[in-house]
Protein backbone atom coordinates (compact mmCIF):
# COMPACT_ATOMS: atom_id res chain seq x y z
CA UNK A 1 -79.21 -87.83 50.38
CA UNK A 2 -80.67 -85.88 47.43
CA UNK A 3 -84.06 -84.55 47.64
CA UNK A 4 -86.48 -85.60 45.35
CA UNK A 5 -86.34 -83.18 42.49
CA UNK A 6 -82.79 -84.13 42.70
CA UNK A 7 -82.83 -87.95 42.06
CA UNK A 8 -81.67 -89.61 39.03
CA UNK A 9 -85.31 -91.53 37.69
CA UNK A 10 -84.68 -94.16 34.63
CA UNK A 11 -87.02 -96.61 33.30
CA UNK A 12 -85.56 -99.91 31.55
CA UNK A 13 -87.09 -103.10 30.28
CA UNK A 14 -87.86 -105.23 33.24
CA UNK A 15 -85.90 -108.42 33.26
CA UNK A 16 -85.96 -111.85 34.33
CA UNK A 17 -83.79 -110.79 37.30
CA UNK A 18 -86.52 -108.55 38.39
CA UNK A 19 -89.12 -111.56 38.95
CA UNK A 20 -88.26 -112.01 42.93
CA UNK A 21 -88.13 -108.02 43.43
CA UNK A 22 -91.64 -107.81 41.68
CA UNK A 23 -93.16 -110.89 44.08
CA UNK A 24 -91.54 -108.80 46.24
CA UNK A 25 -93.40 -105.59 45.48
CA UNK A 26 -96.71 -107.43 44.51
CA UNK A 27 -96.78 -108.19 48.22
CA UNK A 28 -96.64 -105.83 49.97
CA UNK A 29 -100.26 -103.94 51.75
CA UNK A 30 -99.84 -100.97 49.80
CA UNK A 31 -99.44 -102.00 46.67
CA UNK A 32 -102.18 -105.46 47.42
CA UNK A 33 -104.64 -102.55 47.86
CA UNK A 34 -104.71 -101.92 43.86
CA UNK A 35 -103.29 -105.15 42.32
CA UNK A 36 -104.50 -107.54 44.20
CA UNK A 37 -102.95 -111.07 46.11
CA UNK A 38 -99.70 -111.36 44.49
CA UNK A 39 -100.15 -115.38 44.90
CA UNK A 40 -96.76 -117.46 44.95
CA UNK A 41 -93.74 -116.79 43.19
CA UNK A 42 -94.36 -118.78 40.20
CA UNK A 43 -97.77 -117.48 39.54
CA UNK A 44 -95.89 -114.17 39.30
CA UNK A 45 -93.19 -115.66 37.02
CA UNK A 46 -96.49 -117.06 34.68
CA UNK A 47 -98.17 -113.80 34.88
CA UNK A 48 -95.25 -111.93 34.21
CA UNK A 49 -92.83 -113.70 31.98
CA UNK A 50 -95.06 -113.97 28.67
CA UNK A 51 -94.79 -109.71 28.76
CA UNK A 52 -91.04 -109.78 29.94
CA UNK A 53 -90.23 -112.39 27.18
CA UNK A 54 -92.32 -110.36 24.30
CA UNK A 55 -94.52 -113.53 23.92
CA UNK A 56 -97.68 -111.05 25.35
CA UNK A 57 -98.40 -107.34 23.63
CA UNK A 58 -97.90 -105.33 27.68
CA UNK A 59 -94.50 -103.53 28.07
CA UNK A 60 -93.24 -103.72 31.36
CA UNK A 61 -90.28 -101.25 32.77
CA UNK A 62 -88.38 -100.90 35.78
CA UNK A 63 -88.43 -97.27 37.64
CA UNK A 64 -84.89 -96.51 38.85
CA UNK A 65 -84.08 -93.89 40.75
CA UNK A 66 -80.25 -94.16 41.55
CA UNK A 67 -79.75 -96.70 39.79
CA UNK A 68 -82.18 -99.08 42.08
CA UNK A 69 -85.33 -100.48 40.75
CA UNK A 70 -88.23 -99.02 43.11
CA UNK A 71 -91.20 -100.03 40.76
CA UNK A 72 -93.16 -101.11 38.07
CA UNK A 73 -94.78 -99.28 35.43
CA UNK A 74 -96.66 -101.72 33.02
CA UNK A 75 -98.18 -100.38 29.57
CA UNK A 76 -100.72 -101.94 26.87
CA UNK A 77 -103.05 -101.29 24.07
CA UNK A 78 -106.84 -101.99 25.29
CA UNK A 79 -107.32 -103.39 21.73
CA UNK A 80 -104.40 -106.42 23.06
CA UNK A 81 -106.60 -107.50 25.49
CA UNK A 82 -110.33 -108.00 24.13
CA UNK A 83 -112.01 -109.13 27.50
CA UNK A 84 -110.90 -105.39 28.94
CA UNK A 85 -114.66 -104.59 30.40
CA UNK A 86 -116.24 -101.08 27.95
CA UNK A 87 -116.96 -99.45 30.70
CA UNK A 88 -112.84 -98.90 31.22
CA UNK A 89 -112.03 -96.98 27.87
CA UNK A 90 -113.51 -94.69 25.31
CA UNK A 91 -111.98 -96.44 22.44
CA UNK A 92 -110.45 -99.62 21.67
CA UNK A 93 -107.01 -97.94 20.72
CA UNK A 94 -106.94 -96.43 24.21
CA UNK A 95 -103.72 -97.74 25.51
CA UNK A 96 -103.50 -98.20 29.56
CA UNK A 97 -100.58 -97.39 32.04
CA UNK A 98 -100.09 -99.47 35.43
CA UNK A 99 -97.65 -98.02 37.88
CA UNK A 100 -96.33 -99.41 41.41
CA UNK A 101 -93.84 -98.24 43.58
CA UNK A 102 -92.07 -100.20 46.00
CA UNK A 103 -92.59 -98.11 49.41
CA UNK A 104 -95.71 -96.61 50.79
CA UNK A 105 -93.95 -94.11 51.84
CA UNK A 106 -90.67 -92.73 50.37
CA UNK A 107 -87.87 -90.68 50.95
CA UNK A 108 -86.45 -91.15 47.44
């Protein structure tokens, strides 16, 4: 197994396919903690599509290390999204990055 300053990391577009691995992810305790209930598998696919589809402004990518996807890293423009509270950005051209990983804890 390499160690981790070995492993291959990647980042692609997320994809349709991905849908059940994020419900997946979205799930589980670790990750609840800082997203919040995941909810059913279509609630996912109507949160998540819109972005995956380019129909919303939030680019989401798939972290591969391997060649597996292990997580989520989600990216936006506060200025997208005018109901974003002040209080988290200094400037409406702030942009925001979201990032999950799959395991609490990993051996990647």
């Amino acid at each position: 197994m390499a160690r981790r300053s070995d492993a291959d990391v990647h980042f692609r577009r997320l994809e349709v396919g991905d849908l059940p691995l994020l419900h997946d992810w979205l799930g589980r305790e670790h990750v609840r903690r800082w997203w919040g209930e995941r909810g059913s598998y279509d609630r996912v696919v109507e949160h998540y599509l819109p972005a995956i589809e380019a129909r919303e402004p939030t680019d989401l990518y798939a972290i591969l290390v391997g060649g597996r996807a292990v997580g989520l890293v989600q990216t936006y423009l506060v200025a997208d999204y005018p109901s974003t509270p002040p209080w988290c950005y200094l400037d409406p051209s702030d942009g925001e990055v979201h990032a999950l990983v799959r395991r609490e804890r990993s051996s990647l």
